[in-house]
PDB file of N, CA and C in Angstrom:
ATOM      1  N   UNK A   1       0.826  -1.199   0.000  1.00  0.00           N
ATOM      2  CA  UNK A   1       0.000   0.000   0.000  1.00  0.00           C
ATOM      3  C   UNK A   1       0.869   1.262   0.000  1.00  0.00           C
ATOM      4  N   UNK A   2       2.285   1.151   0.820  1.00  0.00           N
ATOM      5  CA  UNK A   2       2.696   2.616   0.738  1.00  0.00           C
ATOM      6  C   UNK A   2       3.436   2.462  -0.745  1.00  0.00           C
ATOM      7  N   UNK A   3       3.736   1.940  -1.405  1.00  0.00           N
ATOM      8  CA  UNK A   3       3.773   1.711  -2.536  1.00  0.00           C
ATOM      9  C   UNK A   3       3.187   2.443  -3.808  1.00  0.00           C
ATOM     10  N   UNK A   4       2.631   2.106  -3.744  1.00  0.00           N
ATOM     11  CA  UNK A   4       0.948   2.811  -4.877  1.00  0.00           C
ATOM     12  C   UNK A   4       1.158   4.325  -3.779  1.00  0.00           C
ATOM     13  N   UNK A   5       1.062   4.217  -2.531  1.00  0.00           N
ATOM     14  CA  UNK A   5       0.957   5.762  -2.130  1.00  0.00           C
ATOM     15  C   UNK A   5       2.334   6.711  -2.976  1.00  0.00           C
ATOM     16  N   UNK A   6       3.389   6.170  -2.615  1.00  0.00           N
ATOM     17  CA  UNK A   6       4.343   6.703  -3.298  1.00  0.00           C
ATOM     18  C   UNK A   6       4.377   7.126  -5.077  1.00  0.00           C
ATOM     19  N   UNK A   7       4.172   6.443  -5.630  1.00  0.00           N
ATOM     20  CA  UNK A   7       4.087   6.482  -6.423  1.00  0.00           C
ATOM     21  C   UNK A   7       2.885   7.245  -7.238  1.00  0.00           C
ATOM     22  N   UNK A   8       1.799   7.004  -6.485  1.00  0.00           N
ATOM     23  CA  UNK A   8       0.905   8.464  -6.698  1.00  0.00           C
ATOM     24  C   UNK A   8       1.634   9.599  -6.486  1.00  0.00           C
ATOM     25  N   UNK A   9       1.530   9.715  -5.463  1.00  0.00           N
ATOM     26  CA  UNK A   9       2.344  11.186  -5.417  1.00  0.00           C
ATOM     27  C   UNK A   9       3.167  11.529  -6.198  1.00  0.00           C
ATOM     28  N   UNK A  10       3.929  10.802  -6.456  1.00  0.00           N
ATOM     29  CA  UNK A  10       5.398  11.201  -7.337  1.00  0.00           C
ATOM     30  C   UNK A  10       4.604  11.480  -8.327  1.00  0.00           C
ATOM     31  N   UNK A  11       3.525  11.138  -9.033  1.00  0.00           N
ATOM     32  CA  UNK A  11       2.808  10.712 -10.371  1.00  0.00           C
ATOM     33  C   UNK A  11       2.214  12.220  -9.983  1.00  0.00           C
ATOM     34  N   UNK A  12       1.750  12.574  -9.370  1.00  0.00           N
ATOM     35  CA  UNK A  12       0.957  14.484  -9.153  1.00  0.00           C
ATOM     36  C   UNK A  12       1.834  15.190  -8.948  1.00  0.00           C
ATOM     37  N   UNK A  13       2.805  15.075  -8.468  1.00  0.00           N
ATOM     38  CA  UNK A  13       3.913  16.293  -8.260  1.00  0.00           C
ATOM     39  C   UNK A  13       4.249  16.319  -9.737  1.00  0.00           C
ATOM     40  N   UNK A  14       4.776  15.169 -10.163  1.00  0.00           N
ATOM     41  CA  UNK A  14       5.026  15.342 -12.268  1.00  0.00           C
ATOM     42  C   UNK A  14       4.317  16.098 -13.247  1.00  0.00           C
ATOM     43  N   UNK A  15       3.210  15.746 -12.781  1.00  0.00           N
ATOM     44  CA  UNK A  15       2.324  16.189 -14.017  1.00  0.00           C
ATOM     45  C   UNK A  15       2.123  17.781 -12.681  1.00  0.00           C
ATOM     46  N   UNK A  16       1.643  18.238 -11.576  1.00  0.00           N
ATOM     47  CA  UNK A  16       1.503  19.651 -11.558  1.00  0.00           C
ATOM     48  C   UNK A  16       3.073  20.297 -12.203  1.00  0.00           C
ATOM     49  N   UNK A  17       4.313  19.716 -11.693  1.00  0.00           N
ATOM     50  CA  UNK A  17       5.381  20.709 -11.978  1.00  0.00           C
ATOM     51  C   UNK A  17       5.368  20.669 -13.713  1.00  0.00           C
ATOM     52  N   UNK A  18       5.163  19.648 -14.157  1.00  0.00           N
ATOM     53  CA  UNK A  18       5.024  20.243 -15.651  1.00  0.00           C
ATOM     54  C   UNK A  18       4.039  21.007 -15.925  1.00  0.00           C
ATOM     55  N   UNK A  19       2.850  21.008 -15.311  1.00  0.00           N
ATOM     56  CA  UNK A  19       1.858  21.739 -15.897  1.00  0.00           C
ATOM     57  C   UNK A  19       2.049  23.443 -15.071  1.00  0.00           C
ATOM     58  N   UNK A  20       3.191  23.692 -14.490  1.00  0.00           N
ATOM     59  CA  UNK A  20       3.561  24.419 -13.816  1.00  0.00           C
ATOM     60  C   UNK A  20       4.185  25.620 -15.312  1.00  0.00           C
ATOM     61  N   UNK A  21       5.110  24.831 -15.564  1.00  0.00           N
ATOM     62  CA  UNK A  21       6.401  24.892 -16.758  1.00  0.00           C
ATOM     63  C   UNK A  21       5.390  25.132 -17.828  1.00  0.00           C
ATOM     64  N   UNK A  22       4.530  24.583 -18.038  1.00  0.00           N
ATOM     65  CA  UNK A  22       3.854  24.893 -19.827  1.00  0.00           C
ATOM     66  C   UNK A  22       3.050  26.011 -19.105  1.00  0.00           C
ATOM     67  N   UNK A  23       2.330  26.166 -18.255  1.00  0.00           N
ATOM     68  CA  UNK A  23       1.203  27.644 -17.721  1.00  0.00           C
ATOM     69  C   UNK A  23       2.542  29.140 -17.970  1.00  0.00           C
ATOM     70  N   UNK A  24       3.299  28.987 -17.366  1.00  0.00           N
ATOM     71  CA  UNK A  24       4.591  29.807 -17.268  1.00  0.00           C
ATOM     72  C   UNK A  24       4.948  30.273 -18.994  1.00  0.00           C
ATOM     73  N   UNK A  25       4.977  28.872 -19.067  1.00  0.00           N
ATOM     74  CA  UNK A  25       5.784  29.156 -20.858  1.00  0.00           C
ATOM     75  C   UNK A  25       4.664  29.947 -21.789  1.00  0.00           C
ATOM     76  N   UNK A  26       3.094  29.478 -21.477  1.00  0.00           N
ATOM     77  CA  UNK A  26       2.266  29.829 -22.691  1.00  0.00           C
ATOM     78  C   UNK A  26       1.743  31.790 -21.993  1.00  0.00           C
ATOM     79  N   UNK A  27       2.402  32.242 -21.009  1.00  0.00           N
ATOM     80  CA  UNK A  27       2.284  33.480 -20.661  1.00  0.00           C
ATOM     81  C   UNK A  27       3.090  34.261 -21.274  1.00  0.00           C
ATOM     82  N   UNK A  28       2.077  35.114 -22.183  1.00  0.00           N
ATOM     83  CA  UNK A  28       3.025  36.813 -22.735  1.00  0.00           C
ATOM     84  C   UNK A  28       3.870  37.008 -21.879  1.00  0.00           C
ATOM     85  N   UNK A  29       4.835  37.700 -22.482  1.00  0.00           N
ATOM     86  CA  UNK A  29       6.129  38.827 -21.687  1.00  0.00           C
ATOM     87  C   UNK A  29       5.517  39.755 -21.952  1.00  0.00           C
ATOM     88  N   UNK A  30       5.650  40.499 -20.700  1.00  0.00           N
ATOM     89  CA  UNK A  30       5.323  42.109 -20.315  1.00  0.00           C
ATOM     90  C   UNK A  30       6.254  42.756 -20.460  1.00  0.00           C
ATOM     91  N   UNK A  31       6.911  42.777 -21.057  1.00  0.00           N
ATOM     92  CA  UNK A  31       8.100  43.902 -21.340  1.00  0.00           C
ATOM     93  C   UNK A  31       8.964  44.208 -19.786  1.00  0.00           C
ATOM     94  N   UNK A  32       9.341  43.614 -18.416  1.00  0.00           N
ATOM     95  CA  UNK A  32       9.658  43.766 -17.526  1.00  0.00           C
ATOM     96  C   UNK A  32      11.148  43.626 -17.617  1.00  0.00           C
ATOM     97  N   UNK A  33      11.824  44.104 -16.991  1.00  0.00           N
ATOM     98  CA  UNK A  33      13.108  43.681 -16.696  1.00  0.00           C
ATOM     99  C   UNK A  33      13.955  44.164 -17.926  1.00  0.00           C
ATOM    100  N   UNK A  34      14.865  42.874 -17.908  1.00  0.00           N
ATOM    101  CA  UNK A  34      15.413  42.605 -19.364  1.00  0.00           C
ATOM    102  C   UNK A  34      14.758  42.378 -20.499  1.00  0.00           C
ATOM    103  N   UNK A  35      13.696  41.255 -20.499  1.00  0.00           N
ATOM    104  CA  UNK A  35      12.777  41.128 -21.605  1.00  0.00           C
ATOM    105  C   UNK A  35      12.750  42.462 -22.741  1.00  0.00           C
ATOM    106  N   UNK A  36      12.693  43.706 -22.353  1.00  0.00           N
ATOM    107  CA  UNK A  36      12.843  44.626 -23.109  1.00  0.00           C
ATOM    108  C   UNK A  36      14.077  44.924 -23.740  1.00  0.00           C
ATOM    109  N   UNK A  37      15.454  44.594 -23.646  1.00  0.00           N
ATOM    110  CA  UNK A  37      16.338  45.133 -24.235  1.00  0.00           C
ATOM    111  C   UNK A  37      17.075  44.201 -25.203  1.00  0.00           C
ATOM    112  N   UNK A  38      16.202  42.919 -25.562  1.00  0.00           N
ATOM    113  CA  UNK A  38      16.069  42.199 -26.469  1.00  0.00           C
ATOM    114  C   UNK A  38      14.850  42.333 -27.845  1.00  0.00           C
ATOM    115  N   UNK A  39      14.038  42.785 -27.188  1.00  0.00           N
ATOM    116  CA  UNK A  39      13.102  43.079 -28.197  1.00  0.00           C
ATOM    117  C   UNK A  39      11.848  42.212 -27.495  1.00  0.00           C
ATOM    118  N   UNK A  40      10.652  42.082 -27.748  1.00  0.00           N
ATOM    119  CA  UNK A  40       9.564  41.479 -27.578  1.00  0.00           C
ATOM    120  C   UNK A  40       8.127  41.591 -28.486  1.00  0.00           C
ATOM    121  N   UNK A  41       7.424  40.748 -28.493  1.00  0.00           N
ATOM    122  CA  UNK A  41       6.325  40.769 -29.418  1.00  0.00           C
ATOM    123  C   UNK A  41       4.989  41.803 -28.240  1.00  0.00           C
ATOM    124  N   UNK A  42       4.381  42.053 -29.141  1.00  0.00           N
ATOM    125  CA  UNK A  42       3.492  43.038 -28.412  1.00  0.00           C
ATOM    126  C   UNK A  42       2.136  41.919 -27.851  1.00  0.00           C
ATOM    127  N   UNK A  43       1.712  41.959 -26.779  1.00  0.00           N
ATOM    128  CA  UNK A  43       1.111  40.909 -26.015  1.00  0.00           C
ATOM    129  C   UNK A  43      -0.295  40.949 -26.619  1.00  0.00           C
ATOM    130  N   UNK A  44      -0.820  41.973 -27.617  1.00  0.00           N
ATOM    131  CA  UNK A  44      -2.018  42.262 -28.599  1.00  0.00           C
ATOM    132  C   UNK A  44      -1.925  40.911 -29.247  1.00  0.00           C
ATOM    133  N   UNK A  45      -0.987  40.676 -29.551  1.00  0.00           N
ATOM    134  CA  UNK A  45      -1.124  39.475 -30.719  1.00  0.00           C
ATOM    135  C   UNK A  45      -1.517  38.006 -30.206  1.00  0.00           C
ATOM    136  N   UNK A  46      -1.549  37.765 -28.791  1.00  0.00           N
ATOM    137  CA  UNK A  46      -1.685  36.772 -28.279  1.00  0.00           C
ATOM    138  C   UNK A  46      -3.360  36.640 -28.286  1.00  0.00           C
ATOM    139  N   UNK A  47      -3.886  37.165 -28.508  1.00  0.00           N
ATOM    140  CA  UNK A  47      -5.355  37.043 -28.202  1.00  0.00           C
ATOM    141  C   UNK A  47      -5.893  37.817 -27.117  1.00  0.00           C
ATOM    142  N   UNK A  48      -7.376  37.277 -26.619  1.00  0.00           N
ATOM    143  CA  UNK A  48      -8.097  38.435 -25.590  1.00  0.00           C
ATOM    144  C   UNK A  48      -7.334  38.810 -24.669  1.00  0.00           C
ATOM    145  N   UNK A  49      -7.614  39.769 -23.558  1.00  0.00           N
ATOM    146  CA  UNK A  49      -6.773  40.138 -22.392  1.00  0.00           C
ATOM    147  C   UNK A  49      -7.175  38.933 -21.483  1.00  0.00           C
ATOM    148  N   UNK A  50      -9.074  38.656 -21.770  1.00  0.00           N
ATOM    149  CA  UNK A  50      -9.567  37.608 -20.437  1.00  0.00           C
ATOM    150  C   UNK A  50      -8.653  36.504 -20.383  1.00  0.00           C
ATOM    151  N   UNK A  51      -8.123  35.803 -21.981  1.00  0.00           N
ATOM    152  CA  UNK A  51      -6.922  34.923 -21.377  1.00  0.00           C
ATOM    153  C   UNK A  51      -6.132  34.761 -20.623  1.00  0.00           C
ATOM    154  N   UNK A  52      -5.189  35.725 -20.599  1.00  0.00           N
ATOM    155  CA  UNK A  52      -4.232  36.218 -20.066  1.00  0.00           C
ATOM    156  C   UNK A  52      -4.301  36.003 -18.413  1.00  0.00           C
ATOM    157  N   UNK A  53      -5.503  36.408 -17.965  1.00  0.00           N
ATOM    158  CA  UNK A  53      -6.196  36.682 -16.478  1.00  0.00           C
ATOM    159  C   UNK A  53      -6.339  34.902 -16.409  1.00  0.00           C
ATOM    160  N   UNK A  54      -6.942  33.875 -17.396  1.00  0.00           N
ATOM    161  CA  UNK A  54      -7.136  32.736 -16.969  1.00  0.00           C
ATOM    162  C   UNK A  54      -5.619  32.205 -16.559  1.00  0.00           C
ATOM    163  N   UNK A  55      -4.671  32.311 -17.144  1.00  0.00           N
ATOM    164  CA  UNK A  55      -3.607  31.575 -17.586  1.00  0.00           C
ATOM    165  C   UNK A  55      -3.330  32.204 -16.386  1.00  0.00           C
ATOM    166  N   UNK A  56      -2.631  33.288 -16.023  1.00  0.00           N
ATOM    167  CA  UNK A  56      -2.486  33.863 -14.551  1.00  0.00           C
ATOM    168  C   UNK A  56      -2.964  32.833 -13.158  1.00  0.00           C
ATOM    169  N   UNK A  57      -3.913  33.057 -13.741  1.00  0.00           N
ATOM    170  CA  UNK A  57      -5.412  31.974 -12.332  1.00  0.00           C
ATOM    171  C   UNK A  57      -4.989  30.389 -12.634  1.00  0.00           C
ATOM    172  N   UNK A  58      -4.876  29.443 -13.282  1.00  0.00           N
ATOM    173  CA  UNK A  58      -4.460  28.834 -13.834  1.00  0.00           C
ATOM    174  C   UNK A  58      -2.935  28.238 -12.912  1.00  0.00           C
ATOM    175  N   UNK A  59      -2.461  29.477 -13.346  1.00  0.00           N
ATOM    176  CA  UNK A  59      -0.651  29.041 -13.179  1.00  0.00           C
ATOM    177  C   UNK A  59      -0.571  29.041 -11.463  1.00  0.00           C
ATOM    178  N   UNK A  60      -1.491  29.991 -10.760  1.00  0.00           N
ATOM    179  CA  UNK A  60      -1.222  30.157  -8.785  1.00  0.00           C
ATOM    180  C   UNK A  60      -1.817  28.943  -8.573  1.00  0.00           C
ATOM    181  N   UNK A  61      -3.288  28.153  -9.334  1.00  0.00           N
ATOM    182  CA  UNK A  61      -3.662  26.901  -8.566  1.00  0.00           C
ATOM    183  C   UNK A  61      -2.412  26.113  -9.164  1.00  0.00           C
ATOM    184  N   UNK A  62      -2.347  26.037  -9.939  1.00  0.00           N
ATOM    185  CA  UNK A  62      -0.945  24.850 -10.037  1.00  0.00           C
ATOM    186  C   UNK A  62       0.453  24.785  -9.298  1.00  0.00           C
ATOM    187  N   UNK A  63       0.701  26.016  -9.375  1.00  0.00           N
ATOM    188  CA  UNK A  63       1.860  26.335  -8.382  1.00  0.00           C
ATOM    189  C   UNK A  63       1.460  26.172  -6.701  1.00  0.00           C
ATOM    190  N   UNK A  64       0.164  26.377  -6.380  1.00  0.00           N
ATOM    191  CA  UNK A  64      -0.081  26.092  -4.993  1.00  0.00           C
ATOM    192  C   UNK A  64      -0.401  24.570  -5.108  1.00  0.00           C
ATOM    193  N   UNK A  65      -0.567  23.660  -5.781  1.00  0.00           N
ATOM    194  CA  UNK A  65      -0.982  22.188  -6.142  1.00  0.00           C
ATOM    195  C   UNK A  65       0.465  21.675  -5.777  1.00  0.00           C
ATOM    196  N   UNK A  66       1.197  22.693  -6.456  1.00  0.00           N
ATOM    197  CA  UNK A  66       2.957  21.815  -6.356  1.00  0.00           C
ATOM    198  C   UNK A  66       3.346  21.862  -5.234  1.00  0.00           C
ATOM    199  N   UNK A  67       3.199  23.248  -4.836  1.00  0.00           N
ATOM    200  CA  UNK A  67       3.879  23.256  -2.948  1.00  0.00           C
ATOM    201  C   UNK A  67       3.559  22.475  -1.968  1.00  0.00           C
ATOM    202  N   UNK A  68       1.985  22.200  -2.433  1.00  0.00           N
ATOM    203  CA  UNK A  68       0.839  21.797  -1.357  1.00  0.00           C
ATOM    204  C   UNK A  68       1.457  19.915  -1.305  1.00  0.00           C
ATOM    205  N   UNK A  69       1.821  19.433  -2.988  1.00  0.00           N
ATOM    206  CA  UNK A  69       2.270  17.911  -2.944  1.00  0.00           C
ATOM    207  C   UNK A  69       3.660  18.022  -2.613  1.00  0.00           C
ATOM    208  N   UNK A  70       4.433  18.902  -2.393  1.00  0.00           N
ATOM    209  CA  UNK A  70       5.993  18.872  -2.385  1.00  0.00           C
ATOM    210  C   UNK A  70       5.856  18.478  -0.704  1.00  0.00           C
ATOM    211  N   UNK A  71       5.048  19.820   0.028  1.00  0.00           N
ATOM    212  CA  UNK A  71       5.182  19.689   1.440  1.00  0.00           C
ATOM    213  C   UNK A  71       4.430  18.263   1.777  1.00  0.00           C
ATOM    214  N   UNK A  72       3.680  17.306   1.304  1.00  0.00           N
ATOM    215  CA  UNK A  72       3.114  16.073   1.568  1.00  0.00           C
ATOM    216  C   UNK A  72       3.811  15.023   1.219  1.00  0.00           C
ATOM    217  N   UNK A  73       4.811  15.054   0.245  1.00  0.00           N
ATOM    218  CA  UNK A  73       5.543  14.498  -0.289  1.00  0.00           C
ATOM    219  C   UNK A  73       7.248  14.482   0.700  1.00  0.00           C
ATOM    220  N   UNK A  74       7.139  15.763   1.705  1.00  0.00           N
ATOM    221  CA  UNK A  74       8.070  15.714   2.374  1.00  0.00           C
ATOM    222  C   UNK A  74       7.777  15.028   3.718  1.00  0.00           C
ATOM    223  N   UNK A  75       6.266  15.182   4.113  1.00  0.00           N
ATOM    224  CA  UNK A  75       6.139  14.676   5.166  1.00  0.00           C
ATOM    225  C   UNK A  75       5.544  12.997   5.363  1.00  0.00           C
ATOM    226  N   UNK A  76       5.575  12.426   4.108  1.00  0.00           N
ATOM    227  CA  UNK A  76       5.101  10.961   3.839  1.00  0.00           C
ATOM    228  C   UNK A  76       6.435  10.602   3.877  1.00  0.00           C
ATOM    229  N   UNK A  77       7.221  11.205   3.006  1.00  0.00           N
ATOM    230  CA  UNK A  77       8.854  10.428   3.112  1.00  0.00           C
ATOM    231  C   UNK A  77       9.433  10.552   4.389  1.00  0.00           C
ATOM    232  N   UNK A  78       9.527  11.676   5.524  1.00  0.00           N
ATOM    233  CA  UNK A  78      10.071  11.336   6.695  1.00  0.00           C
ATOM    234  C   UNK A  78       9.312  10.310   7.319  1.00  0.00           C
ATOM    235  N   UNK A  79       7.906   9.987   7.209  1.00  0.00           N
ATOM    236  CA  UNK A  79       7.222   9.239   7.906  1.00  0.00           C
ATOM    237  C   UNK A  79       7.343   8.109   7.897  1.00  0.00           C
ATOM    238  N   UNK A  80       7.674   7.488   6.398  1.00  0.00           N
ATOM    239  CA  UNK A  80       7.372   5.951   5.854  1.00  0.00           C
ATOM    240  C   UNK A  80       9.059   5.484   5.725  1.00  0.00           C
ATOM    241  N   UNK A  81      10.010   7.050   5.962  1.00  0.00           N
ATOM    242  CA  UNK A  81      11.470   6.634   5.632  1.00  0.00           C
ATOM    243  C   UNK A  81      11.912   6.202   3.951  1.00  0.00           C
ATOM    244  N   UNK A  82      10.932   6.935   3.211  1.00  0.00           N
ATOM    245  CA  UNK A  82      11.389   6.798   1.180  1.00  0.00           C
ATOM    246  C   UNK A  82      12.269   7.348   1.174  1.00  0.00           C
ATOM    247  N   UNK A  83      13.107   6.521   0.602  1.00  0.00           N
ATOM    248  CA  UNK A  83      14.389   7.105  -0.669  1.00  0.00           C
ATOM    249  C   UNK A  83      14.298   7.091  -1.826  1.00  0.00           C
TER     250      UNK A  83
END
């Protein structure tokens, strides 16, 4: 049983941290920072603004999905002793 437990987990932490990485990647650059002194595409071209706001919303539940399995994932392994 802790078996299959393990291995779930590992199996949701994978797929949120990737789905972490593609939410991140499919977000316009705002011209911040450096991004500007390379050049950038104008964020018009990406489609509506409401996207933008999903993909935002989107990317904090996933990123709080990852922390939320990282910290469960830390406290099943001190518990059960996984390496």
């Amino acid at each position: 049983m802790e078996q299959v437990l393990k291995f779930f987990l590992y199996g949701l932490q994978c797929i949120a941290g990737i789905s972490v990485i593609v939410l991140v990647m499919l977000q316009t650059n705002r011209s911040e920072g450096l991004g500007a002194v390379g050049g950038s595409s104008s964020p018009t071209l990406r489609g509506r603004a409401g996207v933008e706001e999903k993909l935002a919303e989107w990317t904090r539940y996933a990123a709080g999905g990852f922390m939320f399995l990282s910290t469960l994932l830390y406290l099943a392994a001190s518990k059960f002793h996984w390496s």
